[in-house]
N, C-alpha and C. Protein backbone atom coordinates (compact mmCIF):
# COMPACT_ATOMS: atom_id res chain seq x y z
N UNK A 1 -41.38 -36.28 -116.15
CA UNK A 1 -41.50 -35.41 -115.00
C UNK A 1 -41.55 -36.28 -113.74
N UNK A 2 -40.89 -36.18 -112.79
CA UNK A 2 -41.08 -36.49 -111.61
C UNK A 2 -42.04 -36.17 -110.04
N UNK A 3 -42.09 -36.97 -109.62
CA UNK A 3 -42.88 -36.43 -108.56
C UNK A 3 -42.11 -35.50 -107.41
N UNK A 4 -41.94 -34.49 -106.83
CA UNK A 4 -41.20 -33.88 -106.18
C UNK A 4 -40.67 -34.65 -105.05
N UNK A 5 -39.23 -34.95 -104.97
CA UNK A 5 -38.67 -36.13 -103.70
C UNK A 5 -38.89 -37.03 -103.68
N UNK A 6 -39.64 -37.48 -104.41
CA UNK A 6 -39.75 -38.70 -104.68
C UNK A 6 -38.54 -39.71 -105.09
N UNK A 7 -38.18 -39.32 -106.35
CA UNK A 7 -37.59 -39.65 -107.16
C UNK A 7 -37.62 -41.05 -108.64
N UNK A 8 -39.48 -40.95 -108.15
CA UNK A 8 -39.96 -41.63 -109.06
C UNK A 8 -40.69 -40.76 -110.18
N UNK A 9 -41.47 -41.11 -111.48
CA UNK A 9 -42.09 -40.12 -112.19
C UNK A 9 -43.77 -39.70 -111.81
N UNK A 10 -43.47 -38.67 -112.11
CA UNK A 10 -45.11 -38.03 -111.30
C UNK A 10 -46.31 -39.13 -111.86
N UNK A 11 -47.19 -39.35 -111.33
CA UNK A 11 -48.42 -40.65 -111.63
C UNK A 11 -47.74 -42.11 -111.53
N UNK A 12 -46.85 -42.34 -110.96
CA UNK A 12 -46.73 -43.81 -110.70
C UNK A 12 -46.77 -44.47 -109.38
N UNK A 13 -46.89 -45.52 -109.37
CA UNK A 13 -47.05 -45.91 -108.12
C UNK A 13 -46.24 -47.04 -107.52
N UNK A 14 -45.86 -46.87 -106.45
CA UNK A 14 -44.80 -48.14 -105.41
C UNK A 14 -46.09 -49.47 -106.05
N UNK A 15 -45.08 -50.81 -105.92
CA UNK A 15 -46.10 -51.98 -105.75
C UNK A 15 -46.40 -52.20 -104.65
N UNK A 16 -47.42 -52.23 -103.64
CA UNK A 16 -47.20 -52.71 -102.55
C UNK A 16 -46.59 -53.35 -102.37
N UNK A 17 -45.77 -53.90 -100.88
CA UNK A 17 -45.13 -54.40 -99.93
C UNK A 17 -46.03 -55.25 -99.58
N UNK A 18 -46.13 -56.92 -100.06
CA UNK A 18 -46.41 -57.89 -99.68
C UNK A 18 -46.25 -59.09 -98.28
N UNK A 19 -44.88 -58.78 -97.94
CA UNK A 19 -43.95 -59.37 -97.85
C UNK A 19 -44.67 -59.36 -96.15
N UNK A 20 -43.86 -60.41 -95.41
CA UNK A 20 -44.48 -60.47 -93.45
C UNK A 20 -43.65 -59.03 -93.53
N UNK A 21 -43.58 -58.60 -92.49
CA UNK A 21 -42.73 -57.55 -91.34
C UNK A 21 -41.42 -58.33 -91.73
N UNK A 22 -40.55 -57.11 -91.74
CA UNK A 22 -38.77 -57.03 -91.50
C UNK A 22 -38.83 -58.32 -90.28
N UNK A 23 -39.72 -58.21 -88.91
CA UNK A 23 -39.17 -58.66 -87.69
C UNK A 23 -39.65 -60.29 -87.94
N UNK A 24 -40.39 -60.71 -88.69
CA UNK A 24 -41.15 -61.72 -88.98
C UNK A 24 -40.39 -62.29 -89.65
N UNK A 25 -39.18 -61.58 -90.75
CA UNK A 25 -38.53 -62.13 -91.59
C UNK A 25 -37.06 -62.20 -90.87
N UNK A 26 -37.28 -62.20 -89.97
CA UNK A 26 -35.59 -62.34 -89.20
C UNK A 26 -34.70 -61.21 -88.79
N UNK A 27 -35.51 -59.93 -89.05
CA UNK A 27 -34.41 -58.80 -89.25
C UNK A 27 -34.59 -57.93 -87.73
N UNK A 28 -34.88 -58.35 -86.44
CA UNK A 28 -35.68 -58.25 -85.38
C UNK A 28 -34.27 -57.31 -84.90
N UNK A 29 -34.65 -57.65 -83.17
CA UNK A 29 -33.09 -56.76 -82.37
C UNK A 29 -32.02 -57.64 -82.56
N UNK A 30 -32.37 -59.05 -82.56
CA UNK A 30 -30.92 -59.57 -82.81
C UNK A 30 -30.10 -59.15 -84.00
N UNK A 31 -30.50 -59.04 -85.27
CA UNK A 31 -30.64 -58.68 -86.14
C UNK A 31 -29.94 -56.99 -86.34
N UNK A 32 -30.25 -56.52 -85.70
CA UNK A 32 -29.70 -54.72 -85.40
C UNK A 32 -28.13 -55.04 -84.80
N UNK A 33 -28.55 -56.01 -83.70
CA UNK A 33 -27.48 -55.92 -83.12
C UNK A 33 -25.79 -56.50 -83.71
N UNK A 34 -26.39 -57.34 -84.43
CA UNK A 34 -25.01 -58.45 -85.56
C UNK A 34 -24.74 -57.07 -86.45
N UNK A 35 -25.86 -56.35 -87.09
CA UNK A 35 -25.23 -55.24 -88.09
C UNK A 35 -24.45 -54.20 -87.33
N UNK A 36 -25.07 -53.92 -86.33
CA UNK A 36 -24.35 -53.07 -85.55
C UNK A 36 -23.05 -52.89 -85.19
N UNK A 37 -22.68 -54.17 -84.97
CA UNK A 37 -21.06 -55.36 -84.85
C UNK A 37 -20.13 -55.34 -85.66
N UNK A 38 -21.34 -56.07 -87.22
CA UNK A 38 -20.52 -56.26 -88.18
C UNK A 38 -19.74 -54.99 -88.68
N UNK A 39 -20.89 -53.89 -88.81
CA UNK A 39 -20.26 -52.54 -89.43
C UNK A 39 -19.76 -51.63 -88.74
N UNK A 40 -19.38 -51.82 -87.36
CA UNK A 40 -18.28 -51.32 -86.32
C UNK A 40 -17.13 -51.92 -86.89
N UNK A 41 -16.80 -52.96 -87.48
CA UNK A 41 -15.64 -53.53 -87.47
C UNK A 41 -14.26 -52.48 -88.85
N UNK A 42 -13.77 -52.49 -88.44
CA UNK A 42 -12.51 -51.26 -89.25
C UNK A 42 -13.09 -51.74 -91.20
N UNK A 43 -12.77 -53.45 -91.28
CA UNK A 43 -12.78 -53.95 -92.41
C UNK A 43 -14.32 -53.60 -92.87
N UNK A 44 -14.77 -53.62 -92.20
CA UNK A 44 -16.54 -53.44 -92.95
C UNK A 44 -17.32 -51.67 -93.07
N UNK A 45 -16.32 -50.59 -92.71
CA UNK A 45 -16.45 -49.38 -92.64
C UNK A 45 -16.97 -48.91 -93.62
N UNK A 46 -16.23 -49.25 -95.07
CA UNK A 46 -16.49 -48.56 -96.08
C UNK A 46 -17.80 -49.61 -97.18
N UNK A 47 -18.14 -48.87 -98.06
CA UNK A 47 -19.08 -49.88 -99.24
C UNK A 47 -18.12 -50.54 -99.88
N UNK A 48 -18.41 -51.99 -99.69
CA UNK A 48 -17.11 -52.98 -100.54
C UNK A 48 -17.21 -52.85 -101.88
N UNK A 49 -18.28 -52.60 -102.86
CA UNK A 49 -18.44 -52.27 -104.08
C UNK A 49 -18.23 -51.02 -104.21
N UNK A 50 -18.07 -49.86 -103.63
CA UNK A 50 -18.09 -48.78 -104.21
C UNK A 50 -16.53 -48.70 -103.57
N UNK A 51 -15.60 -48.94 -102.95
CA UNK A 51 -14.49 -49.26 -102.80
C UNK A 51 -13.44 -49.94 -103.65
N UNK A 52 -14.50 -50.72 -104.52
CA UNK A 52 -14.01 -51.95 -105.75
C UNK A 52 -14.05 -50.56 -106.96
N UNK A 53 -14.68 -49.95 -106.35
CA UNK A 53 -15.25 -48.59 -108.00
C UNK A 53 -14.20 -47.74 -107.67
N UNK A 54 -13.52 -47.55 -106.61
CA UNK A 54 -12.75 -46.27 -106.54
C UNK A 54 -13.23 -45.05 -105.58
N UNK A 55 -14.40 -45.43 -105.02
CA UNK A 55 -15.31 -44.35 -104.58
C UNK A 55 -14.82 -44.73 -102.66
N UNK A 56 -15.25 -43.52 -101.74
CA UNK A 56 -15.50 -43.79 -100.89
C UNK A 56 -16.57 -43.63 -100.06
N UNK A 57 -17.40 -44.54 -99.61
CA UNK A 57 -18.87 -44.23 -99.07
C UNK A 57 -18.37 -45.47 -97.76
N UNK A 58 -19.37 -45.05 -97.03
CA UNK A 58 -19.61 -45.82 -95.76
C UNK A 58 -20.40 -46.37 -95.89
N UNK A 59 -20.09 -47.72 -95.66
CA UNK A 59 -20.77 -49.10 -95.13
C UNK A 59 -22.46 -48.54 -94.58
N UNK A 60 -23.63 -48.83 -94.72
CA UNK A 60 -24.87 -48.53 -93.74
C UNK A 60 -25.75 -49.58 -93.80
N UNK A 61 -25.51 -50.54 -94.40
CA UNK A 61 -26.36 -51.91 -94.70
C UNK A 61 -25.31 -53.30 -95.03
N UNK A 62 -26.13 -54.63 -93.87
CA UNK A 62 -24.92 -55.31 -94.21
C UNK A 62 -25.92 -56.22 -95.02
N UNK A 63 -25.35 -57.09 -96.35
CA UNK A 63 -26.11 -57.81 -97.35
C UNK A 63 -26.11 -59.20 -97.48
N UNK A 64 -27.28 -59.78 -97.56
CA UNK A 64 -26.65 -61.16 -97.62
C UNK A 64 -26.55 -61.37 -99.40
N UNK A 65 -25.11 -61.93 -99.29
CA UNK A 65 -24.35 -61.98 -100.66
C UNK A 65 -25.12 -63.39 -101.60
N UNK A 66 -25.67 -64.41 -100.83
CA UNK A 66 -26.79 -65.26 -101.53
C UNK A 66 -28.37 -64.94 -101.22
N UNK A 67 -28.86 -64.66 -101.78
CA UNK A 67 -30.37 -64.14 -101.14
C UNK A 67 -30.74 -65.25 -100.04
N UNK A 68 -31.28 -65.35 -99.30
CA UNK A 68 -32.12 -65.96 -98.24
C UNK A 68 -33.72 -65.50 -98.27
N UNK A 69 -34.00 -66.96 -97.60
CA UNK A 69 -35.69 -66.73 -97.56
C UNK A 69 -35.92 -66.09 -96.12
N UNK A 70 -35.57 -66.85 -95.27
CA UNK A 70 -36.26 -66.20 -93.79
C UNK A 70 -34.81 -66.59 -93.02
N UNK A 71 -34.93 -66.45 -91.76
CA UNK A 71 -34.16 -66.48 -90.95
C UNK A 71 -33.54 -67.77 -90.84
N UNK A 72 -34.44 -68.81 -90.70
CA UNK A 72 -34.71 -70.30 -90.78
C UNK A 72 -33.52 -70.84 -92.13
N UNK A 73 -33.14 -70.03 -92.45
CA UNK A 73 -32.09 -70.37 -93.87
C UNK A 73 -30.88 -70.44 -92.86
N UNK A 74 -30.00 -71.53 -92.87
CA UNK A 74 -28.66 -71.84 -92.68
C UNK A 74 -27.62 -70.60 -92.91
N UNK A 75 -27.92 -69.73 -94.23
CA UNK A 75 -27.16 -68.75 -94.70
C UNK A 75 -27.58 -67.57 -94.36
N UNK A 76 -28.92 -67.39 -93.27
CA UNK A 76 -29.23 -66.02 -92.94
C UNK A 76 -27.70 -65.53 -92.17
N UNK A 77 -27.73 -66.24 -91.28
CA UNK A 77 -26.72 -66.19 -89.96
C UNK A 77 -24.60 -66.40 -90.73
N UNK A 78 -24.53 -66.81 -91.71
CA UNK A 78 -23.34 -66.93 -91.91
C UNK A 78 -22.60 -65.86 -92.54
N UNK A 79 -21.91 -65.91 -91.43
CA UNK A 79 -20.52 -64.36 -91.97
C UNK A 79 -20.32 -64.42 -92.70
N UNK A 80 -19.73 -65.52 -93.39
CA UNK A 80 -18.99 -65.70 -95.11
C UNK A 80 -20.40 -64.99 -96.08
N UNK A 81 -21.92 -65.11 -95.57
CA UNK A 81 -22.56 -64.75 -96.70
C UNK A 81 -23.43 -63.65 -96.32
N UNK A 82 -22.18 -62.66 -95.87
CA UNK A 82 -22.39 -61.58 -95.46
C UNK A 82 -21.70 -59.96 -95.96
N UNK A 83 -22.06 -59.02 -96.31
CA UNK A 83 -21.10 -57.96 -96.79
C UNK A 83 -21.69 -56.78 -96.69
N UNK A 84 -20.47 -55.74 -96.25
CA UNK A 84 -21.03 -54.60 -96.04
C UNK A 84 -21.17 -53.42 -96.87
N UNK A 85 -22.51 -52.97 -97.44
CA UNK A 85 -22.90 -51.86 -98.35
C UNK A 85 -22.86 -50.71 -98.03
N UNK A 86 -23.21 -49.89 -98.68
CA UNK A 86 -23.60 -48.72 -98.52
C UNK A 86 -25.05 -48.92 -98.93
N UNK A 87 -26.38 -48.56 -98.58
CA UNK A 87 -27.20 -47.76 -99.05
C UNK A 87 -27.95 -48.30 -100.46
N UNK A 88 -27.37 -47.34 -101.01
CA UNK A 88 -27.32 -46.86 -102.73
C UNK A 88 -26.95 -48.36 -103.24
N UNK A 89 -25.37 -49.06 -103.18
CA UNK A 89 -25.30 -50.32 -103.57
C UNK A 89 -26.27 -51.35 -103.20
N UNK A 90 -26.37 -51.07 -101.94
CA UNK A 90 -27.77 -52.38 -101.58
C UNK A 90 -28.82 -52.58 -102.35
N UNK A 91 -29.13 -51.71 -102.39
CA UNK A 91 -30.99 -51.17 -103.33
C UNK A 91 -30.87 -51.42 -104.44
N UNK A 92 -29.49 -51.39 -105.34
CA UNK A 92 -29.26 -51.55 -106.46
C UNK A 92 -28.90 -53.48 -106.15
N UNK A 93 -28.47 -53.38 -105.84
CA UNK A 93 -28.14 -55.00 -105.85
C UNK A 93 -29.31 -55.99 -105.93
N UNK A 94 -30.07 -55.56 -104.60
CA UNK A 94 -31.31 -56.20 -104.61
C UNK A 94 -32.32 -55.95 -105.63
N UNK A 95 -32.43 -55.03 -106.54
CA UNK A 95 -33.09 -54.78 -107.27
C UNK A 95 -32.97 -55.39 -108.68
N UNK A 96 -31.47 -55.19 -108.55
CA UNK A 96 -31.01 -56.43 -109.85
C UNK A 96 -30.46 -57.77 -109.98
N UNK A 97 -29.80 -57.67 -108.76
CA UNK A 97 -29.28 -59.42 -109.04
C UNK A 97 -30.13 -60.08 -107.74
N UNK A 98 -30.71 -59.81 -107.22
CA UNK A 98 -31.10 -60.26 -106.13
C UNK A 98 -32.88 -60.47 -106.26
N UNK A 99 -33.23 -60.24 -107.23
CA UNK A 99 -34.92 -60.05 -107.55
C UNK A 99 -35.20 -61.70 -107.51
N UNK A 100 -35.84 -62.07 -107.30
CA UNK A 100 -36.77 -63.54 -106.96
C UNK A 100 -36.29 -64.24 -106.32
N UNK A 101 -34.60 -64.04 -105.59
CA UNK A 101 -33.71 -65.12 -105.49
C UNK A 101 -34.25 -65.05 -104.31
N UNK A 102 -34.34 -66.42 -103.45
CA UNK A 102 -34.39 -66.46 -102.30
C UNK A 102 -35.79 -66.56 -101.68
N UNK A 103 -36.86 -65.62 -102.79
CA UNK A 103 -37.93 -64.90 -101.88
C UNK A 103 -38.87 -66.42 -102.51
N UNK A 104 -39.97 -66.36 -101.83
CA UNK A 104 -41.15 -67.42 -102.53
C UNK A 104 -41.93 -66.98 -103.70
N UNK A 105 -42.36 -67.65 -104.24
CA UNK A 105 -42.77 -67.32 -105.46
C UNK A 105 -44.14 -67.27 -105.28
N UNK A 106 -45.18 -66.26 -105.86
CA UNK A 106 -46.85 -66.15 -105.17
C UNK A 106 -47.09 -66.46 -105.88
């Protein structure tokens, strides 16, 4: 059974959110503003994986394609290690191939 809207099961719980602030971790106005850019651009419109599937969804999150730790990473900032998601693919990505990579270990 689920919890209503949730879309988790009724009695469970989120882990907390450990982590500094989004803005602490690099994801500030500059940050809005590069996504803003990137996913204006014609080529970055659609979800590049769900485009690879056959599907069409719009781009709403851009990803970094090697995980990064903070901003301070060489590869936060590089286009090449950059791509534009949808949403739904992001969350899934990060959730599976993207779990420890990058982040510090507590």
């Amino acid at each position: 059974m689920r919890a209503a809207g949730s879309g988790r099961r009724a009695g469970t719980r989120r882990r907390p959110d450990r982590r500094p602030t989004a803005a602490a971790r690099g994801y500030g106005s500059r940050w809005s503003r590069y996504r803003r850019t990137l996913l204006s651009r014609p080529e970055n419109a659609l979800c590049g994986r769900c485009r690879a599937a056959g599907r069409t969804r719009a781009a709403t999150d851009v990803d970094h394609i090697d995980p990064v730790e903070s901003a301070e990473d060489p590869r936060f900032w590089d286009p090449d290690n950059h791509q534009a998601l949808c949403h739904r693919c992001h969350s899934i990505k990060t959730n599976t191939t993207d779990r420890d990579k990058g982040r510090r270990k507590r």
